[in-house]
C-alpha atoms as a PDB file:
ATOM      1  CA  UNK A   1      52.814  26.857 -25.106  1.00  0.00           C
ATOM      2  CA  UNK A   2      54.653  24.291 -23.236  1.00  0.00           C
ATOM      3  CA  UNK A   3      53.632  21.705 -25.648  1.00  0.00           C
ATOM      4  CA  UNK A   4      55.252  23.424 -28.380  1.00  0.00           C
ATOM      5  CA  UNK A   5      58.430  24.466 -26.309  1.00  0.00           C
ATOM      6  CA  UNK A   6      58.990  20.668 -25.493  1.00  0.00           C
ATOM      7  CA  UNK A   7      58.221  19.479 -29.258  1.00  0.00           C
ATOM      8  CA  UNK A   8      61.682  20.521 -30.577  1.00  0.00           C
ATOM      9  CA  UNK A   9      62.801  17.207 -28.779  1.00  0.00           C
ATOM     10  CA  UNK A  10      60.365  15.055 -30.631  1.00  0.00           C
ATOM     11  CA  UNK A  11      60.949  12.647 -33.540  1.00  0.00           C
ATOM     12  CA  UNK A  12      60.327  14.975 -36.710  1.00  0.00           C
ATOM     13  CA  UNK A  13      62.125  13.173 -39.544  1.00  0.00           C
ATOM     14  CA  UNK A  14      60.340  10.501 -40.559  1.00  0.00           C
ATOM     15  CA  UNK A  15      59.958   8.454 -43.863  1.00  0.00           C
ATOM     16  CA  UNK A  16      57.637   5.470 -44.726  1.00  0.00           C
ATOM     17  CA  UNK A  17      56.209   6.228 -41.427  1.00  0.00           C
ATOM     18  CA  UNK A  18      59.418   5.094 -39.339  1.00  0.00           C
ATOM     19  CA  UNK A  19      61.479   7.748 -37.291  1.00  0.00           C
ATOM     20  CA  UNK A  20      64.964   8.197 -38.914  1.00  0.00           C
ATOM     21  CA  UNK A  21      65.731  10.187 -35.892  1.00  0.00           C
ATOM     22  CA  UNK A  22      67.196   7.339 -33.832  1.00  0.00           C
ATOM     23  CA  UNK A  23      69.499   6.557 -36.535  1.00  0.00           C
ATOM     24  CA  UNK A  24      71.692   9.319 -35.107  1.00  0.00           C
ATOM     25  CA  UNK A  25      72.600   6.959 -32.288  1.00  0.00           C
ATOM     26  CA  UNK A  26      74.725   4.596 -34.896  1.00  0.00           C
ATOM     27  CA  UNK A  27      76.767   7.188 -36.437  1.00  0.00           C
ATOM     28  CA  UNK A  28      79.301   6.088 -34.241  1.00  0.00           C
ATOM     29  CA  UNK A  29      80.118   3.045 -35.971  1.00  0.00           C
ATOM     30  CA  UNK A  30      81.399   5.095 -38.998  1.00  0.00           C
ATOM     31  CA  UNK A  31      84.593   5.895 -36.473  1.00  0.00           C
ATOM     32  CA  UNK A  32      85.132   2.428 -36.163  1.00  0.00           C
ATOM     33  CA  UNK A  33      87.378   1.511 -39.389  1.00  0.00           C
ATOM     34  CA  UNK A  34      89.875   4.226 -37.627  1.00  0.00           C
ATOM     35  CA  UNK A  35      91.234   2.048 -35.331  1.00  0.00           C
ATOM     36  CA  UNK A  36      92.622  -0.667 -37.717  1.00  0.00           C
ATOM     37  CA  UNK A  37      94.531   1.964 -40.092  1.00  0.00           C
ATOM     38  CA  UNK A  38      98.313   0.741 -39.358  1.00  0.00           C
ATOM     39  CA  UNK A  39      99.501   3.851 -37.704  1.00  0.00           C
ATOM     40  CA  UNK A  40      96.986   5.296 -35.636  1.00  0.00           C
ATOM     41  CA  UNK A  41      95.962   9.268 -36.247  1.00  0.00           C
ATOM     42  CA  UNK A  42      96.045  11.616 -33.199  1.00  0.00           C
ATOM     43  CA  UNK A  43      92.408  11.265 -32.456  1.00  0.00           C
ATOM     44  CA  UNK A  44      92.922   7.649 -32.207  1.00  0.00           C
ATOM     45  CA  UNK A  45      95.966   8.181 -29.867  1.00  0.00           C
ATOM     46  CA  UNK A  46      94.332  10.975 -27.624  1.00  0.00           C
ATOM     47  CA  UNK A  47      90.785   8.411 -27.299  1.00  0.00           C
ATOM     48  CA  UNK A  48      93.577   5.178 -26.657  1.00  0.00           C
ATOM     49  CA  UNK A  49      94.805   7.364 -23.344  1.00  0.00           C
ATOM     50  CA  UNK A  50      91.085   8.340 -22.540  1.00  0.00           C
ATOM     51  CA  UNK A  51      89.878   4.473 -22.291  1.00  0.00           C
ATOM     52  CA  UNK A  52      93.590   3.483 -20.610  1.00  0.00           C
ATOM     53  CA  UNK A  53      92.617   6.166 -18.206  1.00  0.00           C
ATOM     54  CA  UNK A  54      88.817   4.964 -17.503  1.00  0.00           C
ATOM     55  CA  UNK A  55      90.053   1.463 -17.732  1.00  0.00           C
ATOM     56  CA  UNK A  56      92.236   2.546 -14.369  1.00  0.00           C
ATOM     57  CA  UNK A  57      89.551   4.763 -12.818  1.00  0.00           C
ATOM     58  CA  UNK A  58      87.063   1.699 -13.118  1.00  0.00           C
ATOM     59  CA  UNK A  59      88.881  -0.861 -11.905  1.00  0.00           C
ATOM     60  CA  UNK A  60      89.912   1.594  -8.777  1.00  0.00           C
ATOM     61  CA  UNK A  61      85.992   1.329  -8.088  1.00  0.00           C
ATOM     62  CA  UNK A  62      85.726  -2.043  -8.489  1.00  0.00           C
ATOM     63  CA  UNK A  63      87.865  -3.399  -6.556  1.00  0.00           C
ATOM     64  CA  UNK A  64      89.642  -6.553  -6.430  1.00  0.00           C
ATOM     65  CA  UNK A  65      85.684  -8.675  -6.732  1.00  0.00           C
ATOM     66  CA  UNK A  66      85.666  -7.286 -10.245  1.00  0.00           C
ATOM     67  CA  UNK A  67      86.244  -9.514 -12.991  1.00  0.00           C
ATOM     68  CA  UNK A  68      88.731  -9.016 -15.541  1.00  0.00           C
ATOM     69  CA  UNK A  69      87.221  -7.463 -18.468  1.00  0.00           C
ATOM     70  CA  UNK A  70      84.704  -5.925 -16.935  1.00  0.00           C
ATOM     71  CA  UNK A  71      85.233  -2.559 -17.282  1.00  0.00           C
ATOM     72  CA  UNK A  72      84.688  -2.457 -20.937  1.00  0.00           C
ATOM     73  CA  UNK A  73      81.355  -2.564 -20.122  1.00  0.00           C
ATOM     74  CA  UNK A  74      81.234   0.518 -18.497  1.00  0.00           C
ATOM     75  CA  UNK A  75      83.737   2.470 -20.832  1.00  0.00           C
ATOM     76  CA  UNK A  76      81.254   1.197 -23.953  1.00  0.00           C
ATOM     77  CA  UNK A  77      78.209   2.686 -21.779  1.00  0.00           C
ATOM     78  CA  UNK A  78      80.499   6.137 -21.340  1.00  0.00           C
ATOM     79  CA  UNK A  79      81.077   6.029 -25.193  1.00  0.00           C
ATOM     80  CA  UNK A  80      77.644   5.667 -26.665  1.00  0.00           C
ATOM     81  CA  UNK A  81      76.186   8.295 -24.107  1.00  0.00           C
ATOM     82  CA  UNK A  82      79.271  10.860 -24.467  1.00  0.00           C
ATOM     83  CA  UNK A  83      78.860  10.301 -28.296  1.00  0.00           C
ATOM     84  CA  UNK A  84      75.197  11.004 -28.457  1.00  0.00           C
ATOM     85  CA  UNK A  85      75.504  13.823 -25.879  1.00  0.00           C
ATOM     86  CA  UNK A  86      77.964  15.585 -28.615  1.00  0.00           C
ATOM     87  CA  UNK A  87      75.989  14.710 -31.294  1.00  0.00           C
ATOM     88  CA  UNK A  88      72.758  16.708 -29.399  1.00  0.00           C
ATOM     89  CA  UNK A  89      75.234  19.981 -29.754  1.00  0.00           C
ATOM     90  CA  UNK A  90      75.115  19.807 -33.548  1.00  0.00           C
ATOM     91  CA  UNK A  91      72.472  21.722 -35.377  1.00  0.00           C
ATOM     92  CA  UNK A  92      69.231  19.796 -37.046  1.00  0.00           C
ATOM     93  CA  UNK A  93      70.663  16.038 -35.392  1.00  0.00           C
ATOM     94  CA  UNK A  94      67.983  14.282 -32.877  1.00  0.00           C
ATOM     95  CA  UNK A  95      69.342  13.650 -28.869  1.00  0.00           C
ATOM     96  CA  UNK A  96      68.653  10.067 -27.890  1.00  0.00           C
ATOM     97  CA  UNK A  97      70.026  10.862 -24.866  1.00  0.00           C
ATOM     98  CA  UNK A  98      67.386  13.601 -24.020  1.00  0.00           C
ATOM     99  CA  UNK A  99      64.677  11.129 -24.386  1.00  0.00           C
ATOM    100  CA  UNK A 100      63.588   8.093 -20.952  1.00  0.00           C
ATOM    101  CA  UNK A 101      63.291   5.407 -23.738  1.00  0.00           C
ATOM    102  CA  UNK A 102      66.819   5.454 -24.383  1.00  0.00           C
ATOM    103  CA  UNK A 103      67.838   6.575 -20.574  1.00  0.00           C
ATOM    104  CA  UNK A 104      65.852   4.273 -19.067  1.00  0.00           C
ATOM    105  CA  UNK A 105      66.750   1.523 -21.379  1.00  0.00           C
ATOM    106  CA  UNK A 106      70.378   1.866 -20.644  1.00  0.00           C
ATOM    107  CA  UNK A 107      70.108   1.980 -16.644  1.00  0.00           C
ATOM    108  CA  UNK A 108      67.300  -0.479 -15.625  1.00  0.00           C
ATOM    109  CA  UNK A 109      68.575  -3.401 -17.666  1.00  0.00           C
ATOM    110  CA  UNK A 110      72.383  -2.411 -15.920  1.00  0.00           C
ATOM    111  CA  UNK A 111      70.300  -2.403 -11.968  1.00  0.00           C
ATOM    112  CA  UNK A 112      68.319  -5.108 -12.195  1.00  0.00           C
ATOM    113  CA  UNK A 113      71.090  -7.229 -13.833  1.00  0.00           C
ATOM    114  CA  UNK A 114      73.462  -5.919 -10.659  1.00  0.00           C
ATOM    115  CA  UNK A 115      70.502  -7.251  -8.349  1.00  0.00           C
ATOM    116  CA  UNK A 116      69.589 -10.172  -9.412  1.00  0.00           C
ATOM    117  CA  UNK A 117      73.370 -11.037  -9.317  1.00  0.00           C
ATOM    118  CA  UNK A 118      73.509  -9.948  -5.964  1.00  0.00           C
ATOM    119  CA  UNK A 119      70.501 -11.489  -4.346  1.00  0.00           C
ATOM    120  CA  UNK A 120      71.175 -14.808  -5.547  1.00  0.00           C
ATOM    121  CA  UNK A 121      74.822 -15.065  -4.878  1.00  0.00           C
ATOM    122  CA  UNK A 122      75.494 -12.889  -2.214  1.00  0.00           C
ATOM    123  CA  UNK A 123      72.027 -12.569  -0.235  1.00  0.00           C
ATOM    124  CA  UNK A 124      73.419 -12.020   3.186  1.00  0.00           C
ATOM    125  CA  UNK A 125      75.892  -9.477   1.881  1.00  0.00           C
ATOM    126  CA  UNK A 126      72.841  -7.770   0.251  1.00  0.00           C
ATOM    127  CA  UNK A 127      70.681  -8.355   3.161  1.00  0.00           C
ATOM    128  CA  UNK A 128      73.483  -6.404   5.652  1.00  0.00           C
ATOM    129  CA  UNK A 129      73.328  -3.329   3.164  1.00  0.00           C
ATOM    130  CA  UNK A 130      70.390  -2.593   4.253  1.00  0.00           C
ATOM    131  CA  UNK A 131      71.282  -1.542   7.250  1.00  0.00           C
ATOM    132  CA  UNK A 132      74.272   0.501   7.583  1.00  0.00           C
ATOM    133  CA  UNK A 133      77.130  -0.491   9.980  1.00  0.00           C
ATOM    134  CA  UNK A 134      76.652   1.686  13.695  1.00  0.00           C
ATOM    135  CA  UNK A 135      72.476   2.003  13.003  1.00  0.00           C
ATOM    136  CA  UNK A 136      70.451   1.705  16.258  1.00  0.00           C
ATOM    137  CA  UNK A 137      68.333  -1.025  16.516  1.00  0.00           C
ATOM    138  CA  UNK A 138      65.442   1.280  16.953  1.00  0.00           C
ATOM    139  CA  UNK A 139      66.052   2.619  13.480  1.00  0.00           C
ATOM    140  CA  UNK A 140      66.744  -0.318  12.328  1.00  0.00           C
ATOM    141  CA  UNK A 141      63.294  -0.844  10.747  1.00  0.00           C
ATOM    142  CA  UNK A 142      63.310   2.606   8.981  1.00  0.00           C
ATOM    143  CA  UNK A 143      67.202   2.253   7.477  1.00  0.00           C
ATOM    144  CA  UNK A 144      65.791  -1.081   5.966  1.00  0.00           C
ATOM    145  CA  UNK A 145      62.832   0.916   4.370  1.00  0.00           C
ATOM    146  CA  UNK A 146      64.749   3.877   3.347  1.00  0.00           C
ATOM    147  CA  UNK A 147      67.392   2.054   1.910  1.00  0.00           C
ATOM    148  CA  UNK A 148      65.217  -0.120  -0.188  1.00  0.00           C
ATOM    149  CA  UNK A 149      63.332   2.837  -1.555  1.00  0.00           C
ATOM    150  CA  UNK A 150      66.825   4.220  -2.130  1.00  0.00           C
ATOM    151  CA  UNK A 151      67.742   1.232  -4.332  1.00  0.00           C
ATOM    152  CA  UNK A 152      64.343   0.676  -6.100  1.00  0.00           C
ATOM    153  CA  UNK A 153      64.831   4.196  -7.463  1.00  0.00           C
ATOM    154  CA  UNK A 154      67.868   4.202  -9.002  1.00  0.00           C
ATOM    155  CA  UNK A 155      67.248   3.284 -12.286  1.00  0.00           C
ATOM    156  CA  UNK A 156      64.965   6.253 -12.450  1.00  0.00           C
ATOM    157  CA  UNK A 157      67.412   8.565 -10.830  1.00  0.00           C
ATOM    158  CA  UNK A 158      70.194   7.286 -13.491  1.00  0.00           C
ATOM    159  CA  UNK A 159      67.872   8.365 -16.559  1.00  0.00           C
ATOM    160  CA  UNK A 160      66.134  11.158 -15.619  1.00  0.00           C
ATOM    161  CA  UNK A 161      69.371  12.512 -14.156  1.00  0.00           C
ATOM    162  CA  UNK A 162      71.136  12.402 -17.513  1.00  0.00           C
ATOM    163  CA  UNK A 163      67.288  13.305 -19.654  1.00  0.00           C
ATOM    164  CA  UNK A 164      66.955  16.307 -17.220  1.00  0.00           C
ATOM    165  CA  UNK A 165      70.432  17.254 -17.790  1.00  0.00           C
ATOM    166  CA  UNK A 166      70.361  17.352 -21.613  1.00  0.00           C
ATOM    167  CA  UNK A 167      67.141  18.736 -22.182  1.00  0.00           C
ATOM    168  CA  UNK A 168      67.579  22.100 -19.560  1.00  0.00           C
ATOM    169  CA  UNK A 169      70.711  22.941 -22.065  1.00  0.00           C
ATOM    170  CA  UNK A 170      69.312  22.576 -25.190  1.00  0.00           C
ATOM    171  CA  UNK A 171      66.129  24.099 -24.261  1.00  0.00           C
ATOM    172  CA  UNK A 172      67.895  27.387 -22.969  1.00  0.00           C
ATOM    173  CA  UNK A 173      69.515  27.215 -26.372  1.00  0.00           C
ATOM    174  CA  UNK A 174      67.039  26.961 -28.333  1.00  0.00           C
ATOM    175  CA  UNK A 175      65.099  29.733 -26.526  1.00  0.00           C
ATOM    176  CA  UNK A 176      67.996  32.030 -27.142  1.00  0.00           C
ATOM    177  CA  UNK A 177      68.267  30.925 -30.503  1.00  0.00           C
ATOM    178  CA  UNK A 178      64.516  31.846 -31.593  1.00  0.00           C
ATOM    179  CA  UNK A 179      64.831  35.072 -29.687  1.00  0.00           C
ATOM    180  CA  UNK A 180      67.709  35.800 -32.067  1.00  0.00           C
ATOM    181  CA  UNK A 181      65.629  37.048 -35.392  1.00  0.00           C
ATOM    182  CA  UNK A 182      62.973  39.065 -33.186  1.00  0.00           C
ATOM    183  CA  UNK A 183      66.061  41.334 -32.226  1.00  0.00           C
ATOM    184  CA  UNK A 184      66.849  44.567 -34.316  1.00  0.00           C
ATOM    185  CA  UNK A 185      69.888  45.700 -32.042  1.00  0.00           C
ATOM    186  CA  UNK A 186      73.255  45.056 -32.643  1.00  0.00           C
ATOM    187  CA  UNK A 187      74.643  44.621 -29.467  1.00  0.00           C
ATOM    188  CA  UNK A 188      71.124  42.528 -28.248  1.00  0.00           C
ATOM    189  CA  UNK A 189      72.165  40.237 -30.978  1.00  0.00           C
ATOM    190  CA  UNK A 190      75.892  39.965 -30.201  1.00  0.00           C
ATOM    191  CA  UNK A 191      74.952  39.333 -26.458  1.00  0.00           C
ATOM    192  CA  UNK A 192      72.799  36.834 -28.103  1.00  0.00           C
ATOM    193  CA  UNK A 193      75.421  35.249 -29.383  1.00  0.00           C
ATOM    194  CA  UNK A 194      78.000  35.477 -26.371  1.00  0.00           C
ATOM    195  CA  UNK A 195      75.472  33.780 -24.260  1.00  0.00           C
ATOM    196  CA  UNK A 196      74.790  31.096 -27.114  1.00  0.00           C
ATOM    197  CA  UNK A 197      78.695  30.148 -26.905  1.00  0.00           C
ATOM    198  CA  UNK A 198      79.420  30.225 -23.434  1.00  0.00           C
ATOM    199  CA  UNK A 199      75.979  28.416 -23.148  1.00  0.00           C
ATOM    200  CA  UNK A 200      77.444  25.947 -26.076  1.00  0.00           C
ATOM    201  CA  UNK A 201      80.988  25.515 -24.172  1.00  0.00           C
ATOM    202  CA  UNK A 202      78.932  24.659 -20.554  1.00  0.00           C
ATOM    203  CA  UNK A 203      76.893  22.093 -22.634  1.00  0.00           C
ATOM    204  CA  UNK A 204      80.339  20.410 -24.178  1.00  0.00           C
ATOM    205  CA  UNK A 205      81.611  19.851 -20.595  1.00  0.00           C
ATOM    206  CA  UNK A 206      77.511  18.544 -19.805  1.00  0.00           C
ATOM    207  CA  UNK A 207      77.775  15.808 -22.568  1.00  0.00           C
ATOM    208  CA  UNK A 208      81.054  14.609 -20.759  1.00  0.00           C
ATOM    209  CA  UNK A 209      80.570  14.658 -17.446  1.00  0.00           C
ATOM    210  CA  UNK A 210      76.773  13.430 -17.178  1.00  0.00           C
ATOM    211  CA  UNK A 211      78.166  10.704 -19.439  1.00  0.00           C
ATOM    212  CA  UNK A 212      80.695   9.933 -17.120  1.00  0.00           C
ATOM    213  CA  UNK A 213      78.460  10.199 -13.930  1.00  0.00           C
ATOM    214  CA  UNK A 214      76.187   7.503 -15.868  1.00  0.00           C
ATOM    215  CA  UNK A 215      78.887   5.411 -16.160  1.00  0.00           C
ATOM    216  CA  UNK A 216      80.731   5.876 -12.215  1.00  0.00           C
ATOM    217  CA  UNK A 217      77.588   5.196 -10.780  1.00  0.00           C
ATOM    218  CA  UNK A 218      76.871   2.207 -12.400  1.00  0.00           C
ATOM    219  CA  UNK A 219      80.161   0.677 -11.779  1.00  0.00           C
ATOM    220  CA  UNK A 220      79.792   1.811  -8.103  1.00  0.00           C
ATOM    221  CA  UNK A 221      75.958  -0.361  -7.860  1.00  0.00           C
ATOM    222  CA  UNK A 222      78.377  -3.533  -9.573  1.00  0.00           C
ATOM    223  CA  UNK A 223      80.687  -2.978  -6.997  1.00  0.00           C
ATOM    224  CA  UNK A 224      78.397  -2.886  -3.882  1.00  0.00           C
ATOM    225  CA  UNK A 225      76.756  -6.601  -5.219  1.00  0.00           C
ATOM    226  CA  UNK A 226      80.088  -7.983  -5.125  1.00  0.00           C
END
């Protein structure tokens, strides 16, 4: 039963045996000729205040050690999961974002990038992490170990955080919505469909703030290496 409850979020469409399913994840790039129209739409203006106002949030977190330019990294990263998180809320369109190859593939390149830079050119700073300021010395053994479990894990916690996240929505709606059909009563199938839009309204506000947890957490690991 649970294989078949979980198999709604595998690859189905498929044609000279390649998945078309990830093919979702480039839509994106159709909203791209927008922004070089000559006077910009309201869309385009509303999404030019939403990067001005990540730009500023980002570089907050950075700090002055960030380099200029640097936060378009992280705003591109909030994009393409935001965008694919949306895209999951449409009917009969494939979540990337609810799967650990894409995840995964987004935060462990980001980490290990952020440590490598830090343990070659700042390996005392990176060294003194591991031990919080204030720590006994008797501890200080254990704060060493804990925090390097702490920071070998966080790739994981970064995709599974975000998987977990988009897969507990769409599952409850999907559950609701094959429960739908079975019921005869009017008002079973209008509570039905209360629950399906509140449940549809908590998943917009999901897609943006999981994407934008992704993102302030990764800027946060570039800003502890520097």
């Amino acid at each position: 039963m649970m294989t078949n409850l979980f198999s709604v979020f595998d690859p189905s469409t498929t044609i000279f045996n390649m998945s078309l399913n990830w093919l979702s994840t480039f839509l994106g790039l159709l909203l791209i000729p927008v922004s070089f129209w000559l006077l910009p739409n309201r869309f385009q203006v509303v999404w030019n205040n939403i990067l001005i106002t990540l730009h500023k949030e980002f570089k907050t977190l950075l700090g002055n050690s960030g380099h200029n330019g640097s936060t378009l990294m992280f705003i591109s990263l909030f994009t393409l999961i935001m965008f694919n998180n949306f895209l999951g809320l449409f009917p009969y369109i494939f979540t990337s974002t609810s799967h650990l190859t894409l995840t995964l593939a987004l935060a462990f390149p980001l980490w290990l990038s952020f440590m490598l830079y830090g343990w070659i050119n700042h390996t005392q700073h990176m060294f003194a992490h591991l031990v919080p300021q204030g720590t006994p010395p008797v501890l200080m053994p254990f704060m060493v170990c804990i925090e390097t479990i702490s920071n070998v894990i966080r790739p994981g916690t970064l995709a599974v955080r975000l998987t977990a996240n988009m897969i507990a929505g769409h599952l409850l709606l999907t559950l609701l919505g094959n429960t739908g059909p079975m019921t005869s009563n009017y008002l079973i199938l209008s509570l039905i469909l209360t629950t399906q839009i509140a449940l549809l309204v908590l998943e917009s506000a999901v897609a943006i703030i999981q994407s934008y947890v992704f993102a302030v957490l990764s800027t946060l690991y570039s800003s502890e290496v520097n």
